[in-house]
PDB file of N, CA and C in Angstrom:
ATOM      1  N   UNK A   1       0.844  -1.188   0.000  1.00  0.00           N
ATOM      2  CA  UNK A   1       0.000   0.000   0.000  1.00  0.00           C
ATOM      3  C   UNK A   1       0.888   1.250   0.000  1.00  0.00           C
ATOM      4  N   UNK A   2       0.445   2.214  -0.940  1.00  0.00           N
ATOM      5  CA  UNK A   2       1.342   3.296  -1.389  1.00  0.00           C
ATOM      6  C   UNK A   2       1.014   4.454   0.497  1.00  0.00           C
ATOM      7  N   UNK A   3       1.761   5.384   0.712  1.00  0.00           N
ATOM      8  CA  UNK A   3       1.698   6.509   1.534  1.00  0.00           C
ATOM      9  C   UNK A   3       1.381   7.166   0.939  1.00  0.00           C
ATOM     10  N   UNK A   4      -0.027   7.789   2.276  1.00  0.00           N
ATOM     11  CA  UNK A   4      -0.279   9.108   1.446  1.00  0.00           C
ATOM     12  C   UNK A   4       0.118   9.953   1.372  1.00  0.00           C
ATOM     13  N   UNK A   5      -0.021  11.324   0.507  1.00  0.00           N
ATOM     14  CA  UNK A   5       0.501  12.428   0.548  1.00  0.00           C
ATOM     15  C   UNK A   5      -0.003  13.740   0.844  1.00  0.00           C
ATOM     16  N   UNK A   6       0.536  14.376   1.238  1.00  0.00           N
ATOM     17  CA  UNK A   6      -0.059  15.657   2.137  1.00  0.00           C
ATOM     18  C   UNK A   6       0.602  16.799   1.361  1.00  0.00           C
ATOM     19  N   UNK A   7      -0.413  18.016   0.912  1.00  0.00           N
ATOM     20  CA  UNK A   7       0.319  19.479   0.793  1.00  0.00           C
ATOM     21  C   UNK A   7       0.176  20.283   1.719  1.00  0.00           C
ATOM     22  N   UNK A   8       1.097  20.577   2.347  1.00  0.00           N
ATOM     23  CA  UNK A   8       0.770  21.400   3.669  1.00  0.00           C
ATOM     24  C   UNK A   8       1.284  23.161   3.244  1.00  0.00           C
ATOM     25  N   UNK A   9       0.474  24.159   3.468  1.00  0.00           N
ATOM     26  CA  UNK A   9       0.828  25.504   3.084  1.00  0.00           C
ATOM     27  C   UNK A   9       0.894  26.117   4.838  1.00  0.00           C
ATOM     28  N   UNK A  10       1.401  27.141   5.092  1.00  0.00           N
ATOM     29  CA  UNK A  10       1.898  27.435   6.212  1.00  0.00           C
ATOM     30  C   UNK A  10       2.569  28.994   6.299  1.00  0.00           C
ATOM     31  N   UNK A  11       2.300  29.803   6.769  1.00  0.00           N
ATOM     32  CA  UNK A  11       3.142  31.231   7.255  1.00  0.00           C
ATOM     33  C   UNK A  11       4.321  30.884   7.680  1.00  0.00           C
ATOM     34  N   UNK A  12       5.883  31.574   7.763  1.00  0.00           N
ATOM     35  CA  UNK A  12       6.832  31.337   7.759  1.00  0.00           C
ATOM     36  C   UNK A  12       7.720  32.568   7.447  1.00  0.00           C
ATOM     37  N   UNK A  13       8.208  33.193   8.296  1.00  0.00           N
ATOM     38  CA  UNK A  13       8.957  34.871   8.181  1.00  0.00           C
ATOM     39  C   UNK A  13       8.235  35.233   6.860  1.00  0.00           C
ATOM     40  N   UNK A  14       7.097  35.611   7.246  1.00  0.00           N
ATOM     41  CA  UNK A  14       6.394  36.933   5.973  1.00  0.00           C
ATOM     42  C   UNK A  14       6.292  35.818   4.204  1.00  0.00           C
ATOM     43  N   UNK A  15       6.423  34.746   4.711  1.00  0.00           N
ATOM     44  CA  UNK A  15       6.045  33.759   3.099  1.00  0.00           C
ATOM     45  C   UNK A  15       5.468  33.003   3.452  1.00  0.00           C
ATOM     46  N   UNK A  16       4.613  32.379   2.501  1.00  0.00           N
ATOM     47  CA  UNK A  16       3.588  31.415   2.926  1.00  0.00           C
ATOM     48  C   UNK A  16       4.855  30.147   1.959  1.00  0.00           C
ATOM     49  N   UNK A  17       4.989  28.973   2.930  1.00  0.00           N
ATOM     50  CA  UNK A  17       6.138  27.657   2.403  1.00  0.00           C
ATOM     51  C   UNK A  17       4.833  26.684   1.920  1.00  0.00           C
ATOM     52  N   UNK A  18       4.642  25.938   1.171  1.00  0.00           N
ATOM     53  CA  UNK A  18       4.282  24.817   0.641  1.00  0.00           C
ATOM     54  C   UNK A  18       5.107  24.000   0.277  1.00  0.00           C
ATOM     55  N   UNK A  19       4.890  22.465   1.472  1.00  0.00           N
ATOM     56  CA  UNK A  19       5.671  21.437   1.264  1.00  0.00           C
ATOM     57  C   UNK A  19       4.927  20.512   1.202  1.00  0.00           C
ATOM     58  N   UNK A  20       5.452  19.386   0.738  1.00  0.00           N
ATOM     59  CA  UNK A  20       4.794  17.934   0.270  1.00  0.00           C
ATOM     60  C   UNK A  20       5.613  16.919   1.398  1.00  0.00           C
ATOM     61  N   UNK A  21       4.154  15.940   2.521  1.00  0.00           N
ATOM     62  CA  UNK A  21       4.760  15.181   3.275  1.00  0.00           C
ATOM     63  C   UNK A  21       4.290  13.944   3.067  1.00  0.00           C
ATOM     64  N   UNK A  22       4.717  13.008   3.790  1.00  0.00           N
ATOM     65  CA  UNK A  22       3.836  11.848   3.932  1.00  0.00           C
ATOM     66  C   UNK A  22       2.970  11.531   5.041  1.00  0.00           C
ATOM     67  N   UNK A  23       4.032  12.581   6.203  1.00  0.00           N
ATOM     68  CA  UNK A  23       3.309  12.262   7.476  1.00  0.00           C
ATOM     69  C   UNK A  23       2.140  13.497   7.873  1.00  0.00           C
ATOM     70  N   UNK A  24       0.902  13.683   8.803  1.00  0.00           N
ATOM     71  CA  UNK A  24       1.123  14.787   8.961  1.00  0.00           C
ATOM     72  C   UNK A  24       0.004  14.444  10.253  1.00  0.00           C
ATOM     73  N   UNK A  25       0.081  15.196  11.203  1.00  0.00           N
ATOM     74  CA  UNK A  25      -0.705  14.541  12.424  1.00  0.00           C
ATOM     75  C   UNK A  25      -0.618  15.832  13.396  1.00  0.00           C
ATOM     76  N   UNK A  26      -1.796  15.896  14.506  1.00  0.00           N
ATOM     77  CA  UNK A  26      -1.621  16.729  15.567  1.00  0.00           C
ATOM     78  C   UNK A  26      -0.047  16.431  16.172  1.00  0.00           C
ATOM     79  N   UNK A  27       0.108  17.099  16.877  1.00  0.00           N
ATOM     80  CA  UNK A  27       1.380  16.937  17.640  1.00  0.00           C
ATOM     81  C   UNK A  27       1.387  16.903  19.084  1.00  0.00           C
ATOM     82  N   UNK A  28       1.920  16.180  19.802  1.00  0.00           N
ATOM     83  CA  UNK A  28       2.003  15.274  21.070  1.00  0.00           C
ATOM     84  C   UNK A  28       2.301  16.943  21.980  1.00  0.00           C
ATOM     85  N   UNK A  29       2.833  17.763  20.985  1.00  0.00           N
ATOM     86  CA  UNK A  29       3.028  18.912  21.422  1.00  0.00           C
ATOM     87  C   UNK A  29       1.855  20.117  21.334  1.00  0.00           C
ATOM     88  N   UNK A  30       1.687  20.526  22.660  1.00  0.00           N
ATOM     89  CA  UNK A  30      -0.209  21.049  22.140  1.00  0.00           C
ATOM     90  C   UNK A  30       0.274  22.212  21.576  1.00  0.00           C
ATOM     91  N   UNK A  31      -0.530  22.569  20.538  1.00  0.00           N
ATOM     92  CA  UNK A  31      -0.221  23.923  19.870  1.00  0.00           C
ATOM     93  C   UNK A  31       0.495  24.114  18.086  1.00  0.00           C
ATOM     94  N   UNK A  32       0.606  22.399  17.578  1.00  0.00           N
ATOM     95  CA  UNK A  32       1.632  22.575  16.654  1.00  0.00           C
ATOM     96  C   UNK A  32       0.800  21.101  15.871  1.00  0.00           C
ATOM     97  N   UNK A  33       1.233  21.254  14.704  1.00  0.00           N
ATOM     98  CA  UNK A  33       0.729  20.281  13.435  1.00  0.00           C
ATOM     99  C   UNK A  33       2.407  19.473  13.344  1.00  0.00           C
ATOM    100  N   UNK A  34       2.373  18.180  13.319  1.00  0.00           N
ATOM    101  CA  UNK A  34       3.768  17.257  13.084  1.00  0.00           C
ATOM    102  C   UNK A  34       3.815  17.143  11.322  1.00  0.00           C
ATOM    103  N   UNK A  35       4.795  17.330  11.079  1.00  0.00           N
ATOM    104  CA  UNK A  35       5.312  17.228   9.133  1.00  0.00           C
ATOM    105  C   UNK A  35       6.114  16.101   9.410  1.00  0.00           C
ATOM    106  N   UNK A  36       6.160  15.186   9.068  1.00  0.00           N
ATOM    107  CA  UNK A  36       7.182  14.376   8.453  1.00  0.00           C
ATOM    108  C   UNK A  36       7.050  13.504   7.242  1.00  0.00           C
ATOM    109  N   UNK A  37       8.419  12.939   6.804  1.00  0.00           N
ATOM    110  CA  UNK A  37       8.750  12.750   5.753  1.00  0.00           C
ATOM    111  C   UNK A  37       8.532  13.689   4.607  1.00  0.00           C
ATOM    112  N   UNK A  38       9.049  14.930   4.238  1.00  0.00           N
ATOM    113  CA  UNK A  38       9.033  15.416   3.277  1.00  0.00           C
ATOM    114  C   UNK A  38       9.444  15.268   2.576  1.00  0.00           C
ATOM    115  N   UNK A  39       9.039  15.523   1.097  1.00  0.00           N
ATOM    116  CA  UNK A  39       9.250  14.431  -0.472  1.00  0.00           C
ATOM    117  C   UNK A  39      10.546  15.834  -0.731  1.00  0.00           C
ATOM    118  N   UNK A  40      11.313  15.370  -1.160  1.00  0.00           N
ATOM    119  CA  UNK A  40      12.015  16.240  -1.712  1.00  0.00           C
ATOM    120  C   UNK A  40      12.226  15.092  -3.592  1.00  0.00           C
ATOM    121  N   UNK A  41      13.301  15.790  -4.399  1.00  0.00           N
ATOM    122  CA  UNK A  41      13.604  14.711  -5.456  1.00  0.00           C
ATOM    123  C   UNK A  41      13.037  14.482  -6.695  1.00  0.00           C
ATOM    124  N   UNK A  42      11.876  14.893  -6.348  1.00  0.00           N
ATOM    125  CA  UNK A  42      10.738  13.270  -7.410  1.00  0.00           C
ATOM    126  C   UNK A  42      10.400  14.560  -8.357  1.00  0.00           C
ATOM    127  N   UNK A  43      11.158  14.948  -8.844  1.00  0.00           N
ATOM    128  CA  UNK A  43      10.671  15.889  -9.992  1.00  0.00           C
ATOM    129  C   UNK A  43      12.299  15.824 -11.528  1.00  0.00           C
ATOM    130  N   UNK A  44      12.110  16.357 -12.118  1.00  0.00           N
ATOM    131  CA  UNK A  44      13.253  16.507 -12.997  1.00  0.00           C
ATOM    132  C   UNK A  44      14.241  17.230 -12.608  1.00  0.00           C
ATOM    133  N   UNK A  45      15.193  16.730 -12.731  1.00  0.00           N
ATOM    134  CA  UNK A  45      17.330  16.827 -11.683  1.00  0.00           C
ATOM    135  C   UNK A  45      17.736  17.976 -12.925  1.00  0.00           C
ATOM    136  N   UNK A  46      17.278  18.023 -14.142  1.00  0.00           N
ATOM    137  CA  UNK A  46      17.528  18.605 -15.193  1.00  0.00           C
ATOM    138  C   UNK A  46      17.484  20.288 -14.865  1.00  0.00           C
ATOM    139  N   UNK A  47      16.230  20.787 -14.604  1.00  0.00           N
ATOM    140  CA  UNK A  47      16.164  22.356 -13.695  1.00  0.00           C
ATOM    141  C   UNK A  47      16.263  22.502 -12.998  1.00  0.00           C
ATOM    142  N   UNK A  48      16.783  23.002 -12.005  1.00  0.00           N
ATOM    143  CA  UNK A  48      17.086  23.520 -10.494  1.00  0.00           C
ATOM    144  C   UNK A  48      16.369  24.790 -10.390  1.00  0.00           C
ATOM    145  N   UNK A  49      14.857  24.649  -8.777  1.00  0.00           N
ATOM    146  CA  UNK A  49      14.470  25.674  -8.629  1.00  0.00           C
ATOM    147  C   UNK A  49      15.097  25.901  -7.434  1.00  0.00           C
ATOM    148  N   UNK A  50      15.111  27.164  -7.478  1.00  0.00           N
ATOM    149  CA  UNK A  50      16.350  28.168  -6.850  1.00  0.00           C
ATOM    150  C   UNK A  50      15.157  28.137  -5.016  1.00  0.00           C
ATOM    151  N   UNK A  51      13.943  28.423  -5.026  1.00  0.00           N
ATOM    152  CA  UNK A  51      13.037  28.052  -3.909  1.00  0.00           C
ATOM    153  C   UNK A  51      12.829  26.506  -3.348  1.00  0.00           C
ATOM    154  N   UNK A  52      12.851  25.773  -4.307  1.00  0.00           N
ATOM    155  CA  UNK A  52      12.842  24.341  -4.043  1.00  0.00           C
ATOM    156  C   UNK A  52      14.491  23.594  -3.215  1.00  0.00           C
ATOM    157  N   UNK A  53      15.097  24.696  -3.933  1.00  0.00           N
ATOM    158  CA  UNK A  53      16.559  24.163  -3.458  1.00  0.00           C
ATOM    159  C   UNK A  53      16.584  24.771  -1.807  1.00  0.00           C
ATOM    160  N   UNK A  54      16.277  25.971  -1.554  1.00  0.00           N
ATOM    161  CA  UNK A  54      16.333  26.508  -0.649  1.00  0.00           C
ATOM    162  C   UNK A  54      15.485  25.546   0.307  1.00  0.00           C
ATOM    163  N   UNK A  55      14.434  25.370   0.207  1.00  0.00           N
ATOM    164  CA  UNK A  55      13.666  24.337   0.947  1.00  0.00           C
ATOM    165  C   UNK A  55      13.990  23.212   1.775  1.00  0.00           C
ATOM    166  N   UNK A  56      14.948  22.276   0.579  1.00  0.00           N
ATOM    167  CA  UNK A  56      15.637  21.182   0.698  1.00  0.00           C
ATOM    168  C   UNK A  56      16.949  21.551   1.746  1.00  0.00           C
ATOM    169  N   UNK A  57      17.509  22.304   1.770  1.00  0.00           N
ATOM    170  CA  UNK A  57      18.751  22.822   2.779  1.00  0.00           C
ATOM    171  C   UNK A  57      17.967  22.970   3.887  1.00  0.00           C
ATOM    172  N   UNK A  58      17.233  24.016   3.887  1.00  0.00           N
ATOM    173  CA  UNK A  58      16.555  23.958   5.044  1.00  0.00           C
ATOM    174  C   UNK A  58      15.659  23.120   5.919  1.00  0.00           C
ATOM    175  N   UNK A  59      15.187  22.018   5.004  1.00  0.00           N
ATOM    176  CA  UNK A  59      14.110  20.693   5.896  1.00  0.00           C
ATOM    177  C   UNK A  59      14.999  19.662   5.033  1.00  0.00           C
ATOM    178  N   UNK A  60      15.654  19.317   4.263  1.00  0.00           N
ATOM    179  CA  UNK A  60      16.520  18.186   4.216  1.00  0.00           C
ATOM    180  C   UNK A  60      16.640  16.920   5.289  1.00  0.00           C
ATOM    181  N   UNK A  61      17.325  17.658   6.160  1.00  0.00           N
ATOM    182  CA  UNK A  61      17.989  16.683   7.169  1.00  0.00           C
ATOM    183  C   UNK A  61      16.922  16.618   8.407  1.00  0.00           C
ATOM    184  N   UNK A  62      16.007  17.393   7.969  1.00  0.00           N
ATOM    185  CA  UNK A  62      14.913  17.618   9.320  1.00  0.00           C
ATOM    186  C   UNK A  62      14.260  16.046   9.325  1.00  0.00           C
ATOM    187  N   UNK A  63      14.100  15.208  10.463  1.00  0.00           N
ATOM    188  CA  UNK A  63      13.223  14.432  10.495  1.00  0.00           C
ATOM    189  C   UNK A  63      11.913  14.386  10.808  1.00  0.00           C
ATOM    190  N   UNK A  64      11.720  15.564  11.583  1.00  0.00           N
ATOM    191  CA  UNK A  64       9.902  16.276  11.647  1.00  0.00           C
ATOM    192  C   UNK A  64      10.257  17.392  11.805  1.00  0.00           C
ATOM    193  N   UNK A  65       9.261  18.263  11.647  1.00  0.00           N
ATOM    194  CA  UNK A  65       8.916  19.654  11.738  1.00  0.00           C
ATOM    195  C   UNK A  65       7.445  20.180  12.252  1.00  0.00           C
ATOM    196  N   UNK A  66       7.693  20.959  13.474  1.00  0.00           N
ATOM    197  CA  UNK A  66       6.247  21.406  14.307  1.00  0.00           C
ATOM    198  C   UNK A  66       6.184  22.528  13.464  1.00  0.00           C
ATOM    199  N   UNK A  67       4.773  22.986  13.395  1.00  0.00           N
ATOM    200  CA  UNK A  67       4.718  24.266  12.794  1.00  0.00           C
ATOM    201  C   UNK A  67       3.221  24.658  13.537  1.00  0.00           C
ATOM    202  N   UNK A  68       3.513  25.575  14.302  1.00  0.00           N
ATOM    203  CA  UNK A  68       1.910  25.957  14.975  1.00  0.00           C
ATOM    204  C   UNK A  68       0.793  26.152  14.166  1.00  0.00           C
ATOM    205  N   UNK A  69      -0.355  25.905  15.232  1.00  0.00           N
ATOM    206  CA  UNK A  69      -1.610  25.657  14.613  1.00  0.00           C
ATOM    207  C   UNK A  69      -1.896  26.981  13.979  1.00  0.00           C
ATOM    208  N   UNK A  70      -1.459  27.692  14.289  1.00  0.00           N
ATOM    209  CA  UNK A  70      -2.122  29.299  13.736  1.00  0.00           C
ATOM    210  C   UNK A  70      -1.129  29.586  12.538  1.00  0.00           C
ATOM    211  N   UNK A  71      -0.166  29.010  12.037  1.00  0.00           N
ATOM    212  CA  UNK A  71       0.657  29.117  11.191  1.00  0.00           C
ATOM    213  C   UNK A  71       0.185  28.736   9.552  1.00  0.00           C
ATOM    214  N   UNK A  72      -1.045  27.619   9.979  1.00  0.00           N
ATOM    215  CA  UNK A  72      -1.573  26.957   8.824  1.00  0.00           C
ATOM    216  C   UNK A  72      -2.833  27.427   7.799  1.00  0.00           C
ATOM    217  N   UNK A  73      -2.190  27.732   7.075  1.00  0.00           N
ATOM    218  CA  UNK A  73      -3.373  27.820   6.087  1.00  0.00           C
ATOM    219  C   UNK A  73      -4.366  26.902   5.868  1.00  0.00           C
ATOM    220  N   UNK A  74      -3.917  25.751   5.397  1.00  0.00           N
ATOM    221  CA  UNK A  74      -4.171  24.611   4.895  1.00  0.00           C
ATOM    222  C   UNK A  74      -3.704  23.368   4.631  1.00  0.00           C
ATOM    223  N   UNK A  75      -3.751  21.933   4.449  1.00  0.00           N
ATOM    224  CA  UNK A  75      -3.782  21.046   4.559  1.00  0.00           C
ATOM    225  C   UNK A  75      -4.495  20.230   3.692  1.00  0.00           C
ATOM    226  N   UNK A  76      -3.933  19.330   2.415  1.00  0.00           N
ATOM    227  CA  UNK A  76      -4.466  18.771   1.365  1.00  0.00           C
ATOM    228  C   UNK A  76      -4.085  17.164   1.442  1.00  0.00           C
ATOM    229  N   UNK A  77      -4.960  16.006   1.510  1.00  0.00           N
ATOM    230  CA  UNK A  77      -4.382  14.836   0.944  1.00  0.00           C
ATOM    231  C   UNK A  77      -4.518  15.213  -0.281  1.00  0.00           C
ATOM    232  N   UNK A  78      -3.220  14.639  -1.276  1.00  0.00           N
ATOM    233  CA  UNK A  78      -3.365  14.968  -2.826  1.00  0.00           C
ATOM    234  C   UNK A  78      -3.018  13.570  -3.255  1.00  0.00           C
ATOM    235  N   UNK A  79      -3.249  13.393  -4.886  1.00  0.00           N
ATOM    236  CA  UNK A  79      -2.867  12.196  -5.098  1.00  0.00           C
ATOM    237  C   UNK A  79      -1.299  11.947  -5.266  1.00  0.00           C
ATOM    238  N   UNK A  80      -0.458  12.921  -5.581  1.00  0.00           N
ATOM    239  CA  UNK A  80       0.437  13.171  -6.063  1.00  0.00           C
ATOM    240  C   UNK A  80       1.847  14.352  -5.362  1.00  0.00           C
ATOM    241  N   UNK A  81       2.826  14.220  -5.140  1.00  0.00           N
ATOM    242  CA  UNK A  81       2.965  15.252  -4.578  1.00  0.00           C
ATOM    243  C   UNK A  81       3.680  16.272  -6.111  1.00  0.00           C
ATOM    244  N   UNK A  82       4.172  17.337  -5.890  1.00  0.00           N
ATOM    245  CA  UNK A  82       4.098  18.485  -6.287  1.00  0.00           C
ATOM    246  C   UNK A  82       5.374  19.100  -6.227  1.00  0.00           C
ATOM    247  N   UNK A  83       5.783  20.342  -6.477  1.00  0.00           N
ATOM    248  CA  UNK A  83       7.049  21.273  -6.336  1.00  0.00           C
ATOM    249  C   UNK A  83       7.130  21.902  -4.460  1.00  0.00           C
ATOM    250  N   UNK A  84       7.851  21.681  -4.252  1.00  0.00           N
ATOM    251  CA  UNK A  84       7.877  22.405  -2.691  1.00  0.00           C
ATOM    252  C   UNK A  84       8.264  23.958  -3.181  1.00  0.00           C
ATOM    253  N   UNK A  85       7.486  25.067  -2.516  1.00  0.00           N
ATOM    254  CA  UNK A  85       7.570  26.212  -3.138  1.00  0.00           C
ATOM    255  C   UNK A  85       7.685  27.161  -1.731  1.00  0.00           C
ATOM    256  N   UNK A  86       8.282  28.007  -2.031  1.00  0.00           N
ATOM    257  CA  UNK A  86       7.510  29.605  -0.598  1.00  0.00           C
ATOM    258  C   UNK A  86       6.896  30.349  -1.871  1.00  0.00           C
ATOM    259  N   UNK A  87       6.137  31.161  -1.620  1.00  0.00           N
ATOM    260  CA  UNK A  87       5.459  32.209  -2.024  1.00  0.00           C
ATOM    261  C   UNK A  87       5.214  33.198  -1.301  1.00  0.00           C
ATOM    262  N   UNK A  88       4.796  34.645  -1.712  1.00  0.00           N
ATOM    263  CA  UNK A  88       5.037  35.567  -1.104  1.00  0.00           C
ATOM    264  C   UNK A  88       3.196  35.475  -0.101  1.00  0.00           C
ATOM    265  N   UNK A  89       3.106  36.102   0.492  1.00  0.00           N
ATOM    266  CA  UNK A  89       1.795  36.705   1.243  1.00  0.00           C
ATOM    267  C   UNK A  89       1.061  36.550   0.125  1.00  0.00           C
ATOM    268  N   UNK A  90       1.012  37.172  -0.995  1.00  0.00           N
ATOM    269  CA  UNK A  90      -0.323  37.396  -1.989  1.00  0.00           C
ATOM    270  C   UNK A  90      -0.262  35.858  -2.526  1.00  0.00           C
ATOM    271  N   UNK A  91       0.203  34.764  -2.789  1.00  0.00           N
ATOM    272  CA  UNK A  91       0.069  33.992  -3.001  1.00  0.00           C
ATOM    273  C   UNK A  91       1.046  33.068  -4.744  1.00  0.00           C
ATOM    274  N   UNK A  92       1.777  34.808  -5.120  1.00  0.00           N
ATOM    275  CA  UNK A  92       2.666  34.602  -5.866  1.00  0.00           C
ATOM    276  C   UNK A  92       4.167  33.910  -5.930  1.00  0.00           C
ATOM    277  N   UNK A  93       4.804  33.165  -6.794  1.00  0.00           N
ATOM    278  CA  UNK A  93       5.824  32.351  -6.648  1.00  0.00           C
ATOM    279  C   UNK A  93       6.817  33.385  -6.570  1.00  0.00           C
ATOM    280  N   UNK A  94       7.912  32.973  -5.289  1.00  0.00           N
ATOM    281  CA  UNK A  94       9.006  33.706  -5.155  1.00  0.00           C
ATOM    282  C   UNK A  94      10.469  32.963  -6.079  1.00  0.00           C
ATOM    283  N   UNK A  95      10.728  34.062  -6.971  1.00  0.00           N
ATOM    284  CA  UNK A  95      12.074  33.290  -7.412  1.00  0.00           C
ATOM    285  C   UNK A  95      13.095  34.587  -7.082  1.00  0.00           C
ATOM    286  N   UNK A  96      14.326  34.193  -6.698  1.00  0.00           N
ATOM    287  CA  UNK A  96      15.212  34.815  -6.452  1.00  0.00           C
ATOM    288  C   UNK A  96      16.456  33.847  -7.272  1.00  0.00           C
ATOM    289  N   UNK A  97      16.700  34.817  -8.421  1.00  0.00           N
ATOM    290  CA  UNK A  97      17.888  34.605  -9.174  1.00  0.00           C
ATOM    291  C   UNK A  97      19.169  34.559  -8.777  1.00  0.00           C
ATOM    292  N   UNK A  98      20.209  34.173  -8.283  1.00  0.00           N
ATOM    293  CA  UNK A  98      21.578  34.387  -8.418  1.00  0.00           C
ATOM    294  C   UNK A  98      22.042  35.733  -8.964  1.00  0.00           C
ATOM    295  N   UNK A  99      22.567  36.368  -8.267  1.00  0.00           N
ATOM    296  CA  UNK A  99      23.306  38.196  -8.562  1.00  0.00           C
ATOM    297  C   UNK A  99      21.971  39.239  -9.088  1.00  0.00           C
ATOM    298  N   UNK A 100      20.719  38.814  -8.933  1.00  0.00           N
ATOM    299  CA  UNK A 100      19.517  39.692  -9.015  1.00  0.00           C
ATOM    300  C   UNK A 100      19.385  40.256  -7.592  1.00  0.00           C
ATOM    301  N   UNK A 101      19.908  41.824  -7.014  1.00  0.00           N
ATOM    302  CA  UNK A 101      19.555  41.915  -5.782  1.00  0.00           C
ATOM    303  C   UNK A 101      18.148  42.956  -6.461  1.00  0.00           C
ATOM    304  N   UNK A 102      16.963  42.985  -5.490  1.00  0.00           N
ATOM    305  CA  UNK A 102      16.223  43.907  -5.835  1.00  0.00           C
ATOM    306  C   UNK A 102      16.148  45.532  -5.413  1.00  0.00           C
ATOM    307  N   UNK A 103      17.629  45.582  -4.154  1.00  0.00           N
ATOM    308  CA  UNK A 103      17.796  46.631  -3.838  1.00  0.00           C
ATOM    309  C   UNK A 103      17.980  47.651  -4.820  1.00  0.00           C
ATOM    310  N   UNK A 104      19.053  47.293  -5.156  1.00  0.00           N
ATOM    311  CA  UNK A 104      19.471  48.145  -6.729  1.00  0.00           C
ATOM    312  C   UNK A 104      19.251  48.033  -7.957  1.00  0.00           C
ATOM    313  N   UNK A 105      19.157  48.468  -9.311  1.00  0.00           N
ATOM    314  CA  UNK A 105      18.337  48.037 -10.160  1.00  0.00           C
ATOM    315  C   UNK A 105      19.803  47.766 -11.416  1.00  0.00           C
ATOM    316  N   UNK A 106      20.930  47.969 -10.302  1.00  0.00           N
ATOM    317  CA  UNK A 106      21.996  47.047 -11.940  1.00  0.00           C
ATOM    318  C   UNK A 106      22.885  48.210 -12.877  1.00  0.00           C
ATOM    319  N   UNK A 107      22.513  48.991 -12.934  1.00  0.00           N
ATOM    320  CA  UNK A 107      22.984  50.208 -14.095  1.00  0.00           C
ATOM    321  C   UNK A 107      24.290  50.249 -13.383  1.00  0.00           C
TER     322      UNK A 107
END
């Protein structure tokens, strides 16, 4: 029998993170939603997203992750999992290029 899969969306310093788990359960800890097993991988090695990568450094090595109840947007069994993404507040994809600062505009 296959595991299911979970999209979990979530607040996170001023971005809303969307990650793909297998696990996802109240937490033994009152106040917090349990993440584990997050899918990292299962997409094409060919493009590198610059948010997806960031993701992976940061919950990589994590074996769970609490994230408070008030933190959550939402919570999806899906059939499939998906791109792990942050996005900004409005709900738009954040990409941050390599040597693109937005402070300055380059000239």
């Amino acid at each position: 029998m296959t595991k299911p899969t979970f999209r979990i969306q979530f607040h996170n310093n001023n971005k809303i993170y969307e990650l793909y788990a297998h696990e996802v359960s109240q937490s033994h800890m009152g106040g917090f939603i349990e993440v584990g097993e997050i899918i990292f991988g299962e997409h094409s090695k060919l493009l590198i997203d610059p948010a997806e990568e960031k993701l992976k450094t940061e919950f990589g090595n994590v074996k769970r992750t609490y994230v408070p109840h008030f933190a959550v947007i939402r919570i999806d069994e899906v059939e499939h999992s998906g791109k792990n993404r942050i996005l900004d507040n409005d709900g738009a994809s954040v990409t941050v290029f390599p040597g693109h600062g937005s402070a300055h505009s380059g000239s």
